[in-house]
PDB file of N, CA and C in Angstrom:
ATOM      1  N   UNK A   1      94.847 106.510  99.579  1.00  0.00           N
ATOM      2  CA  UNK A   1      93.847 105.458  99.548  1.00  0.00           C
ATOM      3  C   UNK A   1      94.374 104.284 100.369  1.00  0.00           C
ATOM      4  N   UNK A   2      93.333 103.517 101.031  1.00  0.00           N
ATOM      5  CA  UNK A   2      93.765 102.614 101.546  1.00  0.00           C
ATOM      6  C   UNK A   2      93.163 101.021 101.084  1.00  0.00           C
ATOM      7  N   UNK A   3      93.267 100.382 101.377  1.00  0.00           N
ATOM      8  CA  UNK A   3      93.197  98.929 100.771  1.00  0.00           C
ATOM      9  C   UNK A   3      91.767  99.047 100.958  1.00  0.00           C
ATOM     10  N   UNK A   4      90.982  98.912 101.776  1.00  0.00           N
ATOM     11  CA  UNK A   4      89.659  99.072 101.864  1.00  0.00           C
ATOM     12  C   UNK A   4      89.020  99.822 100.997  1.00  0.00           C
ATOM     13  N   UNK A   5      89.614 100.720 100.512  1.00  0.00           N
ATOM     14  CA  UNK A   5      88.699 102.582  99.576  1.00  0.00           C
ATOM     15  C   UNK A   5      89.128 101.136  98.685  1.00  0.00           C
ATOM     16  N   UNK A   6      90.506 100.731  98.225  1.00  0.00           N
ATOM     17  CA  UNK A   6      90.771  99.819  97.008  1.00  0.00           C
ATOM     18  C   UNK A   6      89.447  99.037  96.632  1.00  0.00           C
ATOM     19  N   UNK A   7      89.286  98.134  97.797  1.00  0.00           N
ATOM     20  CA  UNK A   7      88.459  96.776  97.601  1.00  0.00           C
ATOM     21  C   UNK A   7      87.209  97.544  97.009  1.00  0.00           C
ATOM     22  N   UNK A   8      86.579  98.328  97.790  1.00  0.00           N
ATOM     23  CA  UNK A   8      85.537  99.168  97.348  1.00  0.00           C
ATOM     24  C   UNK A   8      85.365  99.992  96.070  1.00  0.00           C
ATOM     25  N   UNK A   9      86.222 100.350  95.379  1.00  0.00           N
ATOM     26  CA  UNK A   9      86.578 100.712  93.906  1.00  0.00           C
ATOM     27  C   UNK A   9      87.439 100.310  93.078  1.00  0.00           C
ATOM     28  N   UNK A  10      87.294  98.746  93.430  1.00  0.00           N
ATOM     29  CA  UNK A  10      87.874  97.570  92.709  1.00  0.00           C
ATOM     30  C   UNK A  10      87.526  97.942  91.306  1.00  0.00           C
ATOM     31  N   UNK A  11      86.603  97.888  90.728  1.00  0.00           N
ATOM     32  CA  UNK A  11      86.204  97.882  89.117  1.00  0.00           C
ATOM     33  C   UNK A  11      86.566  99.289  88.513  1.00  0.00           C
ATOM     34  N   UNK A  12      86.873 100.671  89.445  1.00  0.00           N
ATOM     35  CA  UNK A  12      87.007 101.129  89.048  1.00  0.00           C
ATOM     36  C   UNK A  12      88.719 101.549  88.185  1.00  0.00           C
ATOM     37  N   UNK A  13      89.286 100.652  89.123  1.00  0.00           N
ATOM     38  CA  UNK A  13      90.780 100.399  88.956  1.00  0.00           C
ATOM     39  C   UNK A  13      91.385  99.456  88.419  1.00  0.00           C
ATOM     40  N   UNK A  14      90.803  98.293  87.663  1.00  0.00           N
ATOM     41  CA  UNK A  14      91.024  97.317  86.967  1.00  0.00           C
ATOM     42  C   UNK A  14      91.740  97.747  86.094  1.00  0.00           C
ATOM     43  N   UNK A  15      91.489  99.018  85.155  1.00  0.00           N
ATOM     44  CA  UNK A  15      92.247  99.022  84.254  1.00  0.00           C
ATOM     45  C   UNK A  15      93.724  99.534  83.951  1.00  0.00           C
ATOM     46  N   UNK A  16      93.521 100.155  85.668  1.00  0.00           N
ATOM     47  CA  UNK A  16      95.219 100.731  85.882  1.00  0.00           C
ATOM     48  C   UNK A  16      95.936  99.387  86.375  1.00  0.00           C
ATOM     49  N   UNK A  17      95.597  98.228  86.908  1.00  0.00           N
ATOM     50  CA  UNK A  17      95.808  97.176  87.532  1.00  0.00           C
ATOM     51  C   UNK A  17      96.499  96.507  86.081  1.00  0.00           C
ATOM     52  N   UNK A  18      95.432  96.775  85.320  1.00  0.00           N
ATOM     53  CA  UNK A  18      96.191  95.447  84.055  1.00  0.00           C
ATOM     54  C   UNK A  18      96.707  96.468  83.519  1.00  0.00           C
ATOM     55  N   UNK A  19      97.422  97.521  83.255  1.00  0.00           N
ATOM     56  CA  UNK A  19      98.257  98.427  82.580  1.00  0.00           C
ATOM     57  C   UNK A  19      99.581  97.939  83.583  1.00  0.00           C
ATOM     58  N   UNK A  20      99.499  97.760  84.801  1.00  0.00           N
ATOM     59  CA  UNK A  20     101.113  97.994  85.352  1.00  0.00           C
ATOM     60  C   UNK A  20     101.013  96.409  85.632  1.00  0.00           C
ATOM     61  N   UNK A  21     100.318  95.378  85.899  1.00  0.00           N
ATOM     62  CA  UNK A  21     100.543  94.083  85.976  1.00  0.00           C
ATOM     63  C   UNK A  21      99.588  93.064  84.860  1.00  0.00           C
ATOM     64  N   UNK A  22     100.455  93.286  83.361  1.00  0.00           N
ATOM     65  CA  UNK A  22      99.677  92.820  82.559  1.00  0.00           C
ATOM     66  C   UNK A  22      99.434  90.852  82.198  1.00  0.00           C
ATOM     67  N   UNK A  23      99.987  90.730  83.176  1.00  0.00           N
ATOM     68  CA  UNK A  23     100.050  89.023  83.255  1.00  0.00           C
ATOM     69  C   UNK A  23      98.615  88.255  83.984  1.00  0.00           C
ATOM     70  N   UNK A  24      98.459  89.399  85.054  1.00  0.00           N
ATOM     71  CA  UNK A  24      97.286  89.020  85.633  1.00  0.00           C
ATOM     72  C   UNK A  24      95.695  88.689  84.634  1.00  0.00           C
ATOM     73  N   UNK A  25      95.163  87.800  84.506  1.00  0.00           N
ATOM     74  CA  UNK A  25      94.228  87.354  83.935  1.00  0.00           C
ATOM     75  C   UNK A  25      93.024  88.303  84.302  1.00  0.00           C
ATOM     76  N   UNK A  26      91.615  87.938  84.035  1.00  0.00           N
ATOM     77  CA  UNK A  26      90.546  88.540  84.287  1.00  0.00           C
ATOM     78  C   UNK A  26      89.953  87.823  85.532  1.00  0.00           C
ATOM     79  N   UNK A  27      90.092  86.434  85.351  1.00  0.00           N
ATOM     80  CA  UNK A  27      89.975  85.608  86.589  1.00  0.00           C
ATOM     81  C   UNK A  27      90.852  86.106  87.998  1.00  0.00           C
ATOM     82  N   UNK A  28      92.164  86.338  87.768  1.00  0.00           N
ATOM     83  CA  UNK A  28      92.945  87.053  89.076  1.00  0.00           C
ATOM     84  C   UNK A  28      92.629  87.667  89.293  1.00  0.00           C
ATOM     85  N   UNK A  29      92.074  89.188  88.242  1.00  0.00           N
ATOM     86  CA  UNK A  29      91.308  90.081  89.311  1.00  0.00           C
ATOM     87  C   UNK A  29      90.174  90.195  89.690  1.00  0.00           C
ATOM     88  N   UNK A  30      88.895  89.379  89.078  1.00  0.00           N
ATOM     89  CA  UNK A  30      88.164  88.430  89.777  1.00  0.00           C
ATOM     90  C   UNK A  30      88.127  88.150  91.009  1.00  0.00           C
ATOM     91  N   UNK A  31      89.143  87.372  90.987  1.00  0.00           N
ATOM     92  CA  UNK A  31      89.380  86.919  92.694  1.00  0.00           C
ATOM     93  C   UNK A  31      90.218  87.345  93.381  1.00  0.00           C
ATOM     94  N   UNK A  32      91.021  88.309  92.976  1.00  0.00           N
ATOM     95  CA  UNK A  32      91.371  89.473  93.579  1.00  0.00           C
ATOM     96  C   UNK A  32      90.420  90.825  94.803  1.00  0.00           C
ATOM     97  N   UNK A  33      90.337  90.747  93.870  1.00  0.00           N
ATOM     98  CA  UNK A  33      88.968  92.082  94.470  1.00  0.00           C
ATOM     99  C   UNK A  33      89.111  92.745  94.895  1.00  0.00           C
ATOM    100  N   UNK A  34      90.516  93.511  95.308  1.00  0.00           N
ATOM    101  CA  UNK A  34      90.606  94.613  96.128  1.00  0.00           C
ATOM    102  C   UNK A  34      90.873  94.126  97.610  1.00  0.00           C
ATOM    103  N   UNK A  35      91.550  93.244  97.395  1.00  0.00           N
ATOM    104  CA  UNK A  35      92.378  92.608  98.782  1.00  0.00           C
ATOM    105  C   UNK A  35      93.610  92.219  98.360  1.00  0.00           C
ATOM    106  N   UNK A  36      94.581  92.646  99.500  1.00  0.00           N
ATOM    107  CA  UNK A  36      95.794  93.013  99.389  1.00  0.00           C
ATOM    108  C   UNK A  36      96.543  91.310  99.062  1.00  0.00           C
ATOM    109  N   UNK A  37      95.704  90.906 100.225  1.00  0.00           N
ATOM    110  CA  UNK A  37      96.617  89.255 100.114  1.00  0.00           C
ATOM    111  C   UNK A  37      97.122  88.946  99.128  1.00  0.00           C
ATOM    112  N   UNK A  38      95.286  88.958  98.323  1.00  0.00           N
ATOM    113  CA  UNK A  38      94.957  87.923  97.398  1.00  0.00           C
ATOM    114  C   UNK A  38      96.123  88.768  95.731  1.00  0.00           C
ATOM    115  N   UNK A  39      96.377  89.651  96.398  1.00  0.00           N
ATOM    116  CA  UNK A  39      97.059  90.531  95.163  1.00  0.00           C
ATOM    117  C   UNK A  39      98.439  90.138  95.169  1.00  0.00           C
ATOM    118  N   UNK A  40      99.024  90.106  96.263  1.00  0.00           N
ATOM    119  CA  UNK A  40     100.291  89.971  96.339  1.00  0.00           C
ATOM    120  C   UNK A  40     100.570  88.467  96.194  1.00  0.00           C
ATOM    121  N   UNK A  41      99.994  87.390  96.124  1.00  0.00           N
ATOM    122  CA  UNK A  41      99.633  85.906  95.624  1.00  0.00           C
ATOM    123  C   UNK A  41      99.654  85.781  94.585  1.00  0.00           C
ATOM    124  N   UNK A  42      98.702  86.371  93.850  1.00  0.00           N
ATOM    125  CA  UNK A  42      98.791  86.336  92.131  1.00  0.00           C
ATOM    126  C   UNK A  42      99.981  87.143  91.813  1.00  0.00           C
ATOM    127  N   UNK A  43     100.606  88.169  92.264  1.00  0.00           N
ATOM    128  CA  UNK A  43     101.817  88.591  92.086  1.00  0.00           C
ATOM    129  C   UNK A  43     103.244  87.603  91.715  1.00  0.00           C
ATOM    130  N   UNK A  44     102.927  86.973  93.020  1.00  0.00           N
ATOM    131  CA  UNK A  44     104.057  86.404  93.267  1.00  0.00           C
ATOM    132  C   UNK A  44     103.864  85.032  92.340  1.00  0.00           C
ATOM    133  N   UNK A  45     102.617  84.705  91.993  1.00  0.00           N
ATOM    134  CA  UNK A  45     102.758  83.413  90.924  1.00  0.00           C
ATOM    135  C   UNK A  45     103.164  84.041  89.818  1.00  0.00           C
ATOM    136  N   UNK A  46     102.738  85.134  88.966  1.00  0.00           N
ATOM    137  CA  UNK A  46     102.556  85.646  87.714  1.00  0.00           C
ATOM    138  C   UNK A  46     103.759  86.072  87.460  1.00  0.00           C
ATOM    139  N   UNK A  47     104.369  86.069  88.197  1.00  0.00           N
ATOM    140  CA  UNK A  47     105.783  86.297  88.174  1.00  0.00           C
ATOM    141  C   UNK A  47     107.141  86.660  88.652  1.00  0.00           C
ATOM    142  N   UNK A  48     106.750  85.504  89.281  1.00  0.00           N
ATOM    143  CA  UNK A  48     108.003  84.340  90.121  1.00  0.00           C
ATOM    144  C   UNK A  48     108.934  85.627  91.356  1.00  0.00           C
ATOM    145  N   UNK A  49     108.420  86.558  91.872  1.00  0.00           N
ATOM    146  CA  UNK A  49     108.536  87.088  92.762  1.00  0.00           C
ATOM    147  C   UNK A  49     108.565  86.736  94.086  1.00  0.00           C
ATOM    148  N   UNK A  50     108.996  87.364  94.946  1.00  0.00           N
ATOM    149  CA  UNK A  50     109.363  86.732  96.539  1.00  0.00           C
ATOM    150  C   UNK A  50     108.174  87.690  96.850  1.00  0.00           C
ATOM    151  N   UNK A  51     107.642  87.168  98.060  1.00  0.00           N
ATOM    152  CA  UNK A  51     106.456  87.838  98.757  1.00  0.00           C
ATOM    153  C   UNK A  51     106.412  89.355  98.997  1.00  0.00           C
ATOM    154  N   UNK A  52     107.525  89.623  99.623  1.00  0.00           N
ATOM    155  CA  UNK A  52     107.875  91.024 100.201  1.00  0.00           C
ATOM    156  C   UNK A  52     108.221  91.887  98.996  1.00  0.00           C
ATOM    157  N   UNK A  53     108.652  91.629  97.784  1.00  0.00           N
ATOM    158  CA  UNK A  53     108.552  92.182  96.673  1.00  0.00           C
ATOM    159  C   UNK A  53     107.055  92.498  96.124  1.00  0.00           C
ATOM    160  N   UNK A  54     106.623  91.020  96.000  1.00  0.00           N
ATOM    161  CA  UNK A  54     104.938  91.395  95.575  1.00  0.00           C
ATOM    162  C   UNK A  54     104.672  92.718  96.301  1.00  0.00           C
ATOM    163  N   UNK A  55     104.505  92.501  98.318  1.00  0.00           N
ATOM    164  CA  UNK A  55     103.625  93.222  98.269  1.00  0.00           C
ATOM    165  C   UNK A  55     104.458  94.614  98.890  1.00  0.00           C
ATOM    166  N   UNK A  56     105.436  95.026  98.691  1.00  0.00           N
ATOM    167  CA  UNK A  56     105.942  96.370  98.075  1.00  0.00           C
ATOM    168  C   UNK A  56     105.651  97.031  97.170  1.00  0.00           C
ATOM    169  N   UNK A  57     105.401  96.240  95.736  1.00  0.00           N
ATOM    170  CA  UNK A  57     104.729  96.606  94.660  1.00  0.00           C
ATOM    171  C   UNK A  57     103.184  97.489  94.849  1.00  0.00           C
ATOM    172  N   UNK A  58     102.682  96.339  95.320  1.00  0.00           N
ATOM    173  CA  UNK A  58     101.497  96.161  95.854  1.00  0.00           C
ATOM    174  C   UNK A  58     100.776  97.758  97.056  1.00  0.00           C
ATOM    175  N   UNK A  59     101.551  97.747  97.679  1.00  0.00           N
ATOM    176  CA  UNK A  59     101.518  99.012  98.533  1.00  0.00           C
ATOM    177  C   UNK A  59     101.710 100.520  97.592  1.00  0.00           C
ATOM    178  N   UNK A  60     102.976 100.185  97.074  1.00  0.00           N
ATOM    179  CA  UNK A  60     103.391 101.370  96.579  1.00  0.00           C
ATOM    180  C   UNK A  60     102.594 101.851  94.979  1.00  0.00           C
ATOM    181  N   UNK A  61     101.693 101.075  94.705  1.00  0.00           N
ATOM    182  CA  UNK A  61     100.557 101.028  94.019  1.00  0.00           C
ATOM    183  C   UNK A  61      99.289 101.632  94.045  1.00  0.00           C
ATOM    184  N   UNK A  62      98.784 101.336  95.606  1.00  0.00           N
ATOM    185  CA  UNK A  62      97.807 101.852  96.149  1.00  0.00           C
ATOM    186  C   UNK A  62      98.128 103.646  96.896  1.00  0.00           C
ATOM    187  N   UNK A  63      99.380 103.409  97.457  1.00  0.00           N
ATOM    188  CA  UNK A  63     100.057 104.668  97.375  1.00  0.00           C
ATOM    189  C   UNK A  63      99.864 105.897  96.382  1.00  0.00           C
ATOM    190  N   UNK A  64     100.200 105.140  95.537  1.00  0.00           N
ATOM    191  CA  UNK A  64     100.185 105.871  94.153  1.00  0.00           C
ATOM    192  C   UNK A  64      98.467 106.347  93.560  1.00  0.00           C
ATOM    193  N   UNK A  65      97.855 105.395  93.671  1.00  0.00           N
ATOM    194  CA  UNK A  65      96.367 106.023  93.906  1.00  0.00           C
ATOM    195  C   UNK A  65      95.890 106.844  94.804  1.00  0.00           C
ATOM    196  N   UNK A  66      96.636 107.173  95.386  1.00  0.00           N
ATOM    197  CA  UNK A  66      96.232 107.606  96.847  1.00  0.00           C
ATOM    198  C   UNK A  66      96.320 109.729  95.975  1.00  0.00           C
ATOM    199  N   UNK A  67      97.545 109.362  96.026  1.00  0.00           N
ATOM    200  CA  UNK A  67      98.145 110.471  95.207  1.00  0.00           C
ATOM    201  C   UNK A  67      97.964 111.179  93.903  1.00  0.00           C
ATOM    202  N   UNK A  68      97.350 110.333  92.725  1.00  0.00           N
ATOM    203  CA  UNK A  68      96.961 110.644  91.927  1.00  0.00           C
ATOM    204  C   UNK A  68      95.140 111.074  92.242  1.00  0.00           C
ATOM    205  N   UNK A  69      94.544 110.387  93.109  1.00  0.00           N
ATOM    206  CA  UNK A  69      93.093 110.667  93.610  1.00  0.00           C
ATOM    207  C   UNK A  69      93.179 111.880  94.053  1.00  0.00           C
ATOM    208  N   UNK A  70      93.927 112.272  94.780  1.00  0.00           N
ATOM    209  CA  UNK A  70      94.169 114.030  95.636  1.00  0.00           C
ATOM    210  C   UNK A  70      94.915 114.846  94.505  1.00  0.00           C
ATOM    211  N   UNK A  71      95.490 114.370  93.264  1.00  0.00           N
ATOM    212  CA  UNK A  71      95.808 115.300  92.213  1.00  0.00           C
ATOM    213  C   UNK A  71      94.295 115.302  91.784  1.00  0.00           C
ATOM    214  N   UNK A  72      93.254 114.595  91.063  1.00  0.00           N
ATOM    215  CA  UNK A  72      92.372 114.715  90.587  1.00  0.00           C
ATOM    216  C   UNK A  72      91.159 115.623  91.335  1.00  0.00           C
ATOM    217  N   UNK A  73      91.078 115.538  92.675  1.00  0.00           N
ATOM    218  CA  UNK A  73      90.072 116.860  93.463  1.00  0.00           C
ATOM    219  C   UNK A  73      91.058 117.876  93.612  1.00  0.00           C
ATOM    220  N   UNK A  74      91.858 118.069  93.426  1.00  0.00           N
ATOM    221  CA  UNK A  74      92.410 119.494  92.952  1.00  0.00           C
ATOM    222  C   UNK A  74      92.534 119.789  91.666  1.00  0.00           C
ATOM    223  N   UNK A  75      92.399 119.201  90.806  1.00  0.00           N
ATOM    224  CA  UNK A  75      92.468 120.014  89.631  1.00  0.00           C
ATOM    225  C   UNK A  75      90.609 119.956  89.222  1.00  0.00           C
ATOM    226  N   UNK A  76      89.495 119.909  89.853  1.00  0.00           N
ATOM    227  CA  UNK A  76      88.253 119.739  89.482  1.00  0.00           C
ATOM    228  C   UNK A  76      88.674 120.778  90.650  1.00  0.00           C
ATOM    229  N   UNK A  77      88.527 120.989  91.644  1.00  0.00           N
ATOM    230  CA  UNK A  77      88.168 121.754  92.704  1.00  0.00           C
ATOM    231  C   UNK A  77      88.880 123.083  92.020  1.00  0.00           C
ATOM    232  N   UNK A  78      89.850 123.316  91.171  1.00  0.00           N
ATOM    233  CA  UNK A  78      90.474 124.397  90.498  1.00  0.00           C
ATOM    234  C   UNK A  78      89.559 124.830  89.127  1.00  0.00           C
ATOM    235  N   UNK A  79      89.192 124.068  88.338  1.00  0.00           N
ATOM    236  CA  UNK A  79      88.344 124.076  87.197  1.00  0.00           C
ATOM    237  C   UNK A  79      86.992 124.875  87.896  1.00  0.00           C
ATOM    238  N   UNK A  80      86.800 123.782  89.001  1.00  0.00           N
ATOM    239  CA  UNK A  80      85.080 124.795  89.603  1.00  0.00           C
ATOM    240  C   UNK A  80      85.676 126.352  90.386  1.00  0.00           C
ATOM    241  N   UNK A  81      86.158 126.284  90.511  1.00  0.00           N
ATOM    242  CA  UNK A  81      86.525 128.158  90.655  1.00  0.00           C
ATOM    243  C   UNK A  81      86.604 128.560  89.618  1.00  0.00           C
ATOM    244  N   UNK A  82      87.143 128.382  88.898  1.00  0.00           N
ATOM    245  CA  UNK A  82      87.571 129.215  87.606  1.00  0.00           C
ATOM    246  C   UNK A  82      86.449 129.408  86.963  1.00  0.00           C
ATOM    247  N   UNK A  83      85.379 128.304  86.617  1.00  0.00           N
ATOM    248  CA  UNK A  83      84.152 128.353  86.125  1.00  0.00           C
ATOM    249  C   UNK A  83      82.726 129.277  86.806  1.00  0.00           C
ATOM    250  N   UNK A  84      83.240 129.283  88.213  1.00  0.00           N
ATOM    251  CA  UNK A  84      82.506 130.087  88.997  1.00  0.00           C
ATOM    252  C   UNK A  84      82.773 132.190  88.970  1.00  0.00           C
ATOM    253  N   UNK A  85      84.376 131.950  88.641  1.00  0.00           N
ATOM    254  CA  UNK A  85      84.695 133.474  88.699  1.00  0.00           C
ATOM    255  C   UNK A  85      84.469 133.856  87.217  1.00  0.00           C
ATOM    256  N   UNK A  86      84.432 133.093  86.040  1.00  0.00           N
ATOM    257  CA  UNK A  86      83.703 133.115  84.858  1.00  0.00           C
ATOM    258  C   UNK A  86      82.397 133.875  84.771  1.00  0.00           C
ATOM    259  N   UNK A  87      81.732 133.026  85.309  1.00  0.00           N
ATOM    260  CA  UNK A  87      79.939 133.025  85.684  1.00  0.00           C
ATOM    261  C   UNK A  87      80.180 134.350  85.748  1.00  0.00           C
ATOM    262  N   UNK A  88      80.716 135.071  86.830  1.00  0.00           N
ATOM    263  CA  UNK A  88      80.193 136.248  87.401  1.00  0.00           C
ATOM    264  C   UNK A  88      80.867 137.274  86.692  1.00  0.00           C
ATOM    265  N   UNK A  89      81.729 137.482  85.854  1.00  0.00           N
ATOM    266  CA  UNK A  89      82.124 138.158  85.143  1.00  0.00           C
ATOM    267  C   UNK A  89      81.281 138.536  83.788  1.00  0.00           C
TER     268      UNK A  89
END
């Protein structure tokens, strides 16, 4: 995933957002939105981090969605075969 797919399925990720950065308010991700800047800003206030830390975090975050999104169409893309060679049996 890239920051853009992010910004664009902002709400859908809020809640992995406040699971790994639980300091961030509702207002930060508010005005957050699925922009990198504005993430690595509230990072670095919420807790007292240097920039390049924030947005390491920050990357390796979206990374991580990236990766867990391509685990999730493979294990549905595995379920719909299985359900299909079912059917015909």
């Amino acid at each position: 995933m890239n920051w853009d797919q992010l910004e664009g399925k902002w709400k859908q990720y809020m809640g992995e957002i406040r699971e790994k950065w639980g300091k961030l308010t509702d207002d930060d991700l508010h005005v957050i939105a699925g922009r990198r800047e504005q993430l690595i800003g509230r990072l670095q206030e919420r807790y007292g981090i240097a920039k390049e830390v924030a947005a390491q975090q920050a990357d390796e975050f979206v990374r991580a969605l990236t990766s867990t999104s391509d685990d999730d169409i493979a294990e549905e893309r595995a379920r719909a075969e299985k359900r299909a060679r079912t059917a015909h049996h």
